[in-house]
N, C-alpha and C. Protein backbone atom coordinates (compact mmCIF):
# COMPACT_ATOMS: atom_id res chain seq x y z
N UNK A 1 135.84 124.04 34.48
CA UNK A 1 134.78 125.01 34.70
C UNK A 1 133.46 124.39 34.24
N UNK A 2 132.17 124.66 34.92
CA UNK A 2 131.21 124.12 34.54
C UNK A 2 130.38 124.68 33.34
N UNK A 3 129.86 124.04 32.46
CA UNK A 3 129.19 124.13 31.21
C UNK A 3 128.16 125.13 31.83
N UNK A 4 127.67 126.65 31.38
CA UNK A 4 126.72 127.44 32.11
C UNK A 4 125.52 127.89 31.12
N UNK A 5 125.89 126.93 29.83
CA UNK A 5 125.02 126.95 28.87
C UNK A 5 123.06 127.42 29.16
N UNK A 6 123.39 126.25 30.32
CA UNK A 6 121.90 125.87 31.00
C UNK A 6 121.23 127.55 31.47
N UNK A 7 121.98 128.28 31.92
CA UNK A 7 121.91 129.58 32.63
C UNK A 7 121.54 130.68 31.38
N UNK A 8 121.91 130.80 29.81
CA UNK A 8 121.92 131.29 28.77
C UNK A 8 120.22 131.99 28.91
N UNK A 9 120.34 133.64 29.22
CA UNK A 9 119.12 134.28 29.24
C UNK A 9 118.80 134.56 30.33
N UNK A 10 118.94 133.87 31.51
CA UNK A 10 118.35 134.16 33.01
C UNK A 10 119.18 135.22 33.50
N UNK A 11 117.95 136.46 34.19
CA UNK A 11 118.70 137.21 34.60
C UNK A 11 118.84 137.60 36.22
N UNK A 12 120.05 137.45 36.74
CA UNK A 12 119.95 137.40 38.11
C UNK A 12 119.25 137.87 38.94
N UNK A 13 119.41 139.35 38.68
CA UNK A 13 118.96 140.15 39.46
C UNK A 13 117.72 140.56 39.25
N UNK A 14 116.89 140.09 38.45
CA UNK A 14 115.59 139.93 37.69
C UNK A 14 114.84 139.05 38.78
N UNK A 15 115.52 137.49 39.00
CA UNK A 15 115.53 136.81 39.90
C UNK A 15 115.51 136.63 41.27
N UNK A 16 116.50 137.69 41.63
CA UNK A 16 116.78 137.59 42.91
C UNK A 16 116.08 138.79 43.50
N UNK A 17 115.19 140.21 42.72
CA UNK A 17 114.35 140.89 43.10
C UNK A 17 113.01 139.94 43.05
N UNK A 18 112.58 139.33 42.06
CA UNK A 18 110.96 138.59 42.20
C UNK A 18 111.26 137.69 43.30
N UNK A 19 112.46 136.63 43.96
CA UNK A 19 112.38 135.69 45.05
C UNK A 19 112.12 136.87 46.21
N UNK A 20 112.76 138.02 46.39
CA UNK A 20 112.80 138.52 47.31
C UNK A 20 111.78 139.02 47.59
N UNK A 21 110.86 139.84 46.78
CA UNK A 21 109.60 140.43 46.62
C UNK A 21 108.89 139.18 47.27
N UNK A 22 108.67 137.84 46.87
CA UNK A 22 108.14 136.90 46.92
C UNK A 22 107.66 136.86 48.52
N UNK A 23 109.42 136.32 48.97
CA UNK A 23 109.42 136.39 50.50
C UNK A 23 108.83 137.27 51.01
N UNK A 24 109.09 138.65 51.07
CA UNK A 24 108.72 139.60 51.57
C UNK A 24 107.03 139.78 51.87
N UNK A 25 106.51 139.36 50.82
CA UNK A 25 105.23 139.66 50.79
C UNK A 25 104.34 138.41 51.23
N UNK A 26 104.93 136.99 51.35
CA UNK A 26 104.31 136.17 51.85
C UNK A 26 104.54 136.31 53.60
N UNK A 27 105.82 136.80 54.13
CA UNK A 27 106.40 136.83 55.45
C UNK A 27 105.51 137.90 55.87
N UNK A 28 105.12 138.92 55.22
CA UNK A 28 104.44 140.38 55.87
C UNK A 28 102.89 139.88 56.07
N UNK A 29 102.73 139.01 55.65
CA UNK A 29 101.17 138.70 55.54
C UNK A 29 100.71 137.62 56.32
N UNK A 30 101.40 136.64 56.87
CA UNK A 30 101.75 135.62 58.43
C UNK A 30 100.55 136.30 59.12
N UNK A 31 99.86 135.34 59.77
CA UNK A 31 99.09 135.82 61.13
C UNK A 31 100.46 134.89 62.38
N UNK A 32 99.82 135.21 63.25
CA UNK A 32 100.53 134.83 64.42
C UNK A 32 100.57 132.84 64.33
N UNK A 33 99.42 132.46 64.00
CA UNK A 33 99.76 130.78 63.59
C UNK A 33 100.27 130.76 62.84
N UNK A 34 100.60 131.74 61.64
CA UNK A 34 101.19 131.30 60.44
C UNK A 34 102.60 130.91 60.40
N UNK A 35 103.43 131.65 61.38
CA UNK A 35 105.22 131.81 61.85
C UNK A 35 105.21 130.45 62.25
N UNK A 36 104.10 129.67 62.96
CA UNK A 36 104.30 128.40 63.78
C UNK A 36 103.89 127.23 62.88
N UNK A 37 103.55 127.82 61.26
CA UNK A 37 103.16 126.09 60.18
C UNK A 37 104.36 125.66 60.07
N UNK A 38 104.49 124.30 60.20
CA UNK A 38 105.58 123.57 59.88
C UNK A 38 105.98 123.92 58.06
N UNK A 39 106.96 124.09 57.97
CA UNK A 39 107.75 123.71 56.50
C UNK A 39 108.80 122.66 56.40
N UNK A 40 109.59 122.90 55.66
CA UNK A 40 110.06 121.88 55.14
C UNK A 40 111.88 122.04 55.79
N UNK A 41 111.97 123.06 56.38
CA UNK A 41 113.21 123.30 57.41
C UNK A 41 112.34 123.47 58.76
N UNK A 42 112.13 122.01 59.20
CA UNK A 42 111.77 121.97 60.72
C UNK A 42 112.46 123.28 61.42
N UNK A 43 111.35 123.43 62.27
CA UNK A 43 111.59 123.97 63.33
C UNK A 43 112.27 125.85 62.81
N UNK A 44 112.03 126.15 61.81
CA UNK A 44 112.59 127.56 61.42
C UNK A 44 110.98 128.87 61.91
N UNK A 45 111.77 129.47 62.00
CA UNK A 45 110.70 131.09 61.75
C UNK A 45 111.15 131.87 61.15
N UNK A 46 110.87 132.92 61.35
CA UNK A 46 111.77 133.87 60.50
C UNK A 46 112.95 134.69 60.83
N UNK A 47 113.22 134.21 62.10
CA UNK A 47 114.83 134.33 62.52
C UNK A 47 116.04 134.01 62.14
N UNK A 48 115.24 132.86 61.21
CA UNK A 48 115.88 131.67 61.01
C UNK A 48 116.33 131.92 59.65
N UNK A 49 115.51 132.56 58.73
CA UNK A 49 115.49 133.22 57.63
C UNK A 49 116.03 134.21 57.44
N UNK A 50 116.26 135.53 58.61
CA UNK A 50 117.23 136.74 58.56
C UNK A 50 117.95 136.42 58.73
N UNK A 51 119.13 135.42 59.70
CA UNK A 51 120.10 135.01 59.77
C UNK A 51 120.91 134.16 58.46
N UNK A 52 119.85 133.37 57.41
CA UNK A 52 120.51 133.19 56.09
C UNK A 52 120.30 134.18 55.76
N UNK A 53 119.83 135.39 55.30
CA UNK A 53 119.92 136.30 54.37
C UNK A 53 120.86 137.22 55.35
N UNK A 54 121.23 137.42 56.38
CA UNK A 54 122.27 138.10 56.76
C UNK A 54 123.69 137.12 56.04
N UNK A 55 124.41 135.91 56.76
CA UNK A 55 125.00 134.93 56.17
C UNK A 55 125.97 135.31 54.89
N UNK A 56 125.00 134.88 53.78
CA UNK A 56 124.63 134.80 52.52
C UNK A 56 125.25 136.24 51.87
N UNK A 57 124.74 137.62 52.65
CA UNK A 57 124.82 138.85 52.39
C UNK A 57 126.56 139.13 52.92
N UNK A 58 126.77 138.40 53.60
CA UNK A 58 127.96 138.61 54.10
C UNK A 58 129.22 137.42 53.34
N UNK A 59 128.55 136.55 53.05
CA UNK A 59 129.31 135.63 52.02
C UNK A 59 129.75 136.41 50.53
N UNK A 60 128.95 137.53 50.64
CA UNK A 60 129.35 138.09 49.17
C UNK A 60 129.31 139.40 48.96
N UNK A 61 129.87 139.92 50.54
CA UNK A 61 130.40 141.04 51.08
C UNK A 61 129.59 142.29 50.68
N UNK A 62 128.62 142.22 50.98
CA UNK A 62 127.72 143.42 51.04
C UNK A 62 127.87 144.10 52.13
N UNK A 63 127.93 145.59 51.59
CA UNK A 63 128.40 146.50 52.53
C UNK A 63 127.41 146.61 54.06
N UNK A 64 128.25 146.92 55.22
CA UNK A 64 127.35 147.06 56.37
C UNK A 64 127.91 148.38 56.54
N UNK A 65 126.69 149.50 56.96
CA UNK A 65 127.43 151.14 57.59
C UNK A 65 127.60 151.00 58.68
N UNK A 66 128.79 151.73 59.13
CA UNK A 66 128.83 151.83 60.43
C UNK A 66 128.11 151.81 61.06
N UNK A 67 126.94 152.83 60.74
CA UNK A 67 125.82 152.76 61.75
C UNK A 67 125.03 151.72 62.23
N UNK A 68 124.97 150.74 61.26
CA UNK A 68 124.35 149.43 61.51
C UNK A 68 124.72 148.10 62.01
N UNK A 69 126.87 148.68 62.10
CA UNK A 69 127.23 147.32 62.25
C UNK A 69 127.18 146.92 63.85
N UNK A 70 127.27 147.69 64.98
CA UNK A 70 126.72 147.28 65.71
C UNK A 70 125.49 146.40 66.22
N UNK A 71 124.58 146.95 65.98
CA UNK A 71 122.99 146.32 66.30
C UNK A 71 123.25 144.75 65.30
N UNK A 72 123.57 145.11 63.92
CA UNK A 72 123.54 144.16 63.31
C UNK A 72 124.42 142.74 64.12
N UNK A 73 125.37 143.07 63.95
CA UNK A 73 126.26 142.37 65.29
C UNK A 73 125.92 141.66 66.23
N UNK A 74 125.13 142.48 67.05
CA UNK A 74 124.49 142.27 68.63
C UNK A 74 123.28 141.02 68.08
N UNK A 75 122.33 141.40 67.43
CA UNK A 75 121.36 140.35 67.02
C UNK A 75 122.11 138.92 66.37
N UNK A 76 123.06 138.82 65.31
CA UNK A 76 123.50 138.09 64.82
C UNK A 76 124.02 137.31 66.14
N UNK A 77 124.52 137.75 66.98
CA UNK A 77 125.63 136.94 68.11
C UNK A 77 124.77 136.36 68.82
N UNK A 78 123.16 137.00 69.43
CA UNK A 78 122.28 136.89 69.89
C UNK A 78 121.48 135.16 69.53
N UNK A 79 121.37 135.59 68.06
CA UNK A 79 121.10 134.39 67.27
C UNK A 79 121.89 133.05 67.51
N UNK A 80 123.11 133.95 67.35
CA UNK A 80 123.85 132.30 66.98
C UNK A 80 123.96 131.22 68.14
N UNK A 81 123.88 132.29 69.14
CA UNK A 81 123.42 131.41 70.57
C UNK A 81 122.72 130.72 70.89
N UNK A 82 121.72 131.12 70.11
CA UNK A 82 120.66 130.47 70.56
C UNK A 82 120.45 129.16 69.68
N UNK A 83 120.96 129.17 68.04
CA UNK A 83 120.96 128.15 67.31
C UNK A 83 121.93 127.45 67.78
N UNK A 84 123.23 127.55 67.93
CA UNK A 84 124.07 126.76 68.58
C UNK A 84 123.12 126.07 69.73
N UNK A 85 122.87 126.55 70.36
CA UNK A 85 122.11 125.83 71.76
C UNK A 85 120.90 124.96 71.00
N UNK A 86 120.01 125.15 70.07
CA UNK A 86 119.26 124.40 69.49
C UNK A 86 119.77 122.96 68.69
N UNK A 87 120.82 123.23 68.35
CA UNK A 87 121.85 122.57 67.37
C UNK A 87 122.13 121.46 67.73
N UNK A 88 123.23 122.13 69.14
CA UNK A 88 123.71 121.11 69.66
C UNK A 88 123.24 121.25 71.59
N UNK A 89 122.52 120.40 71.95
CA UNK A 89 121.87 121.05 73.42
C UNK A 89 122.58 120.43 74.49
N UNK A 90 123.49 119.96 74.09
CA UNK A 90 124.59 119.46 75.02
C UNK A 90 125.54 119.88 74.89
N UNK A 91 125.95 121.11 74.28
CA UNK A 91 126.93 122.48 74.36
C UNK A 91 126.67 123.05 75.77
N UNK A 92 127.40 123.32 76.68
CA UNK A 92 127.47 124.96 77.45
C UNK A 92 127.73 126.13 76.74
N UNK A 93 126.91 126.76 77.05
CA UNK A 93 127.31 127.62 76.54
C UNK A 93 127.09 129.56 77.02
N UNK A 94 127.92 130.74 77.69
CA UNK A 94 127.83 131.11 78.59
C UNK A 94 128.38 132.58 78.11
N UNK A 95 128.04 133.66 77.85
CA UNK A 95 127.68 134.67 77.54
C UNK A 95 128.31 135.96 78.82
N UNK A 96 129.28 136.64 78.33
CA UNK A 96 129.70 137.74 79.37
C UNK A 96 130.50 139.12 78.57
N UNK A 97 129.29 139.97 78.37
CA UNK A 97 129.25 140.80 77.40
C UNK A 97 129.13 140.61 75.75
N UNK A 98 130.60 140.79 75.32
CA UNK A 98 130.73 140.82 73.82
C UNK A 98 131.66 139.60 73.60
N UNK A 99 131.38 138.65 74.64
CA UNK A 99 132.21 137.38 74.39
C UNK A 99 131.18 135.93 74.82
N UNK A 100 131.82 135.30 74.45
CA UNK A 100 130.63 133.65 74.72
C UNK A 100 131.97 132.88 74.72
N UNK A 101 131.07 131.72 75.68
CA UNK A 101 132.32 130.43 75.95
C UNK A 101 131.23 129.52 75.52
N UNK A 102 132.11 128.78 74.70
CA UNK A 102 131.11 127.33 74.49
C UNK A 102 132.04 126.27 74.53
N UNK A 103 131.51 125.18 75.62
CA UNK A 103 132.24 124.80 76.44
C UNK A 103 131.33 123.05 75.67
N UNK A 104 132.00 122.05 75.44
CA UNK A 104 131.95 120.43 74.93
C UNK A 104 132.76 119.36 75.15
N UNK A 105 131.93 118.95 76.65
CA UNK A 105 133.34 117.80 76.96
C UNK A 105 134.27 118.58 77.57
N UNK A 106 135.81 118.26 76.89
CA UNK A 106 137.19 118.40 76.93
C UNK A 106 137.43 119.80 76.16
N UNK A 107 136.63 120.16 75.24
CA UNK A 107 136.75 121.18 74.52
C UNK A 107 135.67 122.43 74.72
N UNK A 108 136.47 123.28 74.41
CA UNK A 108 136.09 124.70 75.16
C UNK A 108 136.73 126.15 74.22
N UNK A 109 135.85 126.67 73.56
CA UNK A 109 136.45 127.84 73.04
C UNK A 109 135.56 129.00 73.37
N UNK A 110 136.66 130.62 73.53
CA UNK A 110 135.68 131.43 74.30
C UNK A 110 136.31 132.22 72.85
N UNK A 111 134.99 133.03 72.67
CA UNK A 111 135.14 133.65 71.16
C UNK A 111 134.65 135.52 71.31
N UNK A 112 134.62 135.87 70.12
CA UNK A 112 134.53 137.41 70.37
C UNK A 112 132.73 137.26 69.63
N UNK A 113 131.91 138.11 69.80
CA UNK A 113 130.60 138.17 68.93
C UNK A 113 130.88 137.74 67.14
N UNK A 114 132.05 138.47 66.48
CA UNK A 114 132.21 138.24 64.88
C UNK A 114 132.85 136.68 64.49
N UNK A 115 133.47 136.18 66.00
CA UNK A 115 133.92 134.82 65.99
C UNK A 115 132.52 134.04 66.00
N UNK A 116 131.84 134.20 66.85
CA UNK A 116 131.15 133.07 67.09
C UNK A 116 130.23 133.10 65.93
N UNK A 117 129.88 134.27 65.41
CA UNK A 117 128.93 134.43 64.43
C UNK A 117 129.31 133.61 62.85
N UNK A 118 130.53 133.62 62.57
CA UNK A 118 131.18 133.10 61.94
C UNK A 118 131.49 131.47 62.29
N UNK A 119 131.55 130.93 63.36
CA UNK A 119 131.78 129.94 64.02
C UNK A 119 130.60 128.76 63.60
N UNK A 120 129.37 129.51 63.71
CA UNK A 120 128.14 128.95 63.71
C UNK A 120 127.75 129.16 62.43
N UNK A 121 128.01 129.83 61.50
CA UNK A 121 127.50 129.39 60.42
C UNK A 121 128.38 128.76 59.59
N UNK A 122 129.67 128.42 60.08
CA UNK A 122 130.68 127.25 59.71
C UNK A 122 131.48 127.78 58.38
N UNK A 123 131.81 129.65 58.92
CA UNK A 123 132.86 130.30 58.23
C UNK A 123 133.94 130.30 59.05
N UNK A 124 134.41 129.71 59.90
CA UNK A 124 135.99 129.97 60.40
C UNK A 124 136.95 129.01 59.52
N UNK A 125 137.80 129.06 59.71
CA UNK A 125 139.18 128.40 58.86
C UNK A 125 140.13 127.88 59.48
N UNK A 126 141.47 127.81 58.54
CA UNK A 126 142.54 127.43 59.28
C UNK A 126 143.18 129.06 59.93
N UNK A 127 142.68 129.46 59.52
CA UNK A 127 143.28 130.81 59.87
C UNK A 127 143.06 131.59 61.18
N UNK A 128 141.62 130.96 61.63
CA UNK A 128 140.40 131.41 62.61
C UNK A 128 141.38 131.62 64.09
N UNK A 129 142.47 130.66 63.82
CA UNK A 129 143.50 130.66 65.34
C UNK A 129 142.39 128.97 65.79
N UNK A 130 141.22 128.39 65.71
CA UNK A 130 140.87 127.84 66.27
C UNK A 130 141.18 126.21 65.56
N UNK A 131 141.09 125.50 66.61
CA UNK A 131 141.41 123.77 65.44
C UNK A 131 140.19 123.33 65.11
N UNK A 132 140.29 122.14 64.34
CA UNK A 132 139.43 121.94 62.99
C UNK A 132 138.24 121.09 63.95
N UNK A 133 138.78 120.60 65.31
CA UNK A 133 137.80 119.91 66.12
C UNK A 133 136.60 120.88 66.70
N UNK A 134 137.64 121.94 67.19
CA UNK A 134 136.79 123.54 68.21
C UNK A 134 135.51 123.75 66.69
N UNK A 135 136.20 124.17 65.28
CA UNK A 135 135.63 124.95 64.15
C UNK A 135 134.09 124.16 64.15
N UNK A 136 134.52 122.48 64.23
CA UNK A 136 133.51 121.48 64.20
C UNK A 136 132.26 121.71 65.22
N UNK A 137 133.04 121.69 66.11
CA UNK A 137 132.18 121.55 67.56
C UNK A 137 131.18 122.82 67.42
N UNK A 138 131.74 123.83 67.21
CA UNK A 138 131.28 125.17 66.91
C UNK A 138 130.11 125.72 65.85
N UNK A 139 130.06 124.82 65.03
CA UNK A 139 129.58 124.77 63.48
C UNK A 139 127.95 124.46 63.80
N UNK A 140 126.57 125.09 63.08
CA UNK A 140 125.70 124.40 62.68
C UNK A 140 125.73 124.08 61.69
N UNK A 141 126.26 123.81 60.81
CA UNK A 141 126.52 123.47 59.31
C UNK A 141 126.70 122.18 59.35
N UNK A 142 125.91 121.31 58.31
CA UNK A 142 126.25 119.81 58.25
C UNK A 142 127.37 120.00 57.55
């Protein structure tokens, strides 16, 4: 286990309200050039940024209501399409309803919206039903 000595006093959620406040209030205040300054994750906006804080939120199972898990869903799948296609631009990749085929070479997996969403941010497994080549191919995650 790692020595957490270093951590002695810091308080998380102390933390993780001032980063968030932070964001929030620098992102609300953007003019229209501002979304387009380069940083230091080429090529991001703030799509790019709801999709880690969706991610992230879901890595450590924060609740979604029913009411939201749809839409939430629909945008996330929306996204991942489109980063996949940014990612890798020699993917096919081909959209028919609540399903996507992404098609590489010899390899080809057609997934459900919570698959692919998972796919692309390089949460599937051995478990996923998919192989470790498809999970790869599938993945923006270095």
């Amino acid at each position: 286990m790692t020595d957490d000595r270093e951590l002695a006093g810091l308080d998380p959620f102390a933390l993780l309200d001032t980063e968030a406040g932070r964001l929030d209030a620098f992102l609300s205040g953007l003019s229209d050039s501002g979304w387009n300054r380069a940083s230091r994750c080429a090529g991001w906006t703030a799509i790019h940024v709801a999709a880690e804080l969706a991610t992230h939120a879901d890595d450590i199972a924060v609740p979604v209501t029913p009411d939201e898990r749809a839409d939430r869903t629909a945008w996330r799948a929306r996204y991942s399409r489109f980063a996949l296609a940014e990612a890798k631009p020699q993917l096919e990749i081909r959209q028919a309803g609540a399903r996507t085929t992404v098609t590489g070479g010899p390899a080809a997996a057609e997934l459900d919206d919570d698959e692919l969403i998972e796919a692309v941010m390089g949460r599937l497994d051995e478990t996923s039903g998919f192989s470790a080549t498809l999970c790869a191919l599938l993945s923006t995650m270095p």
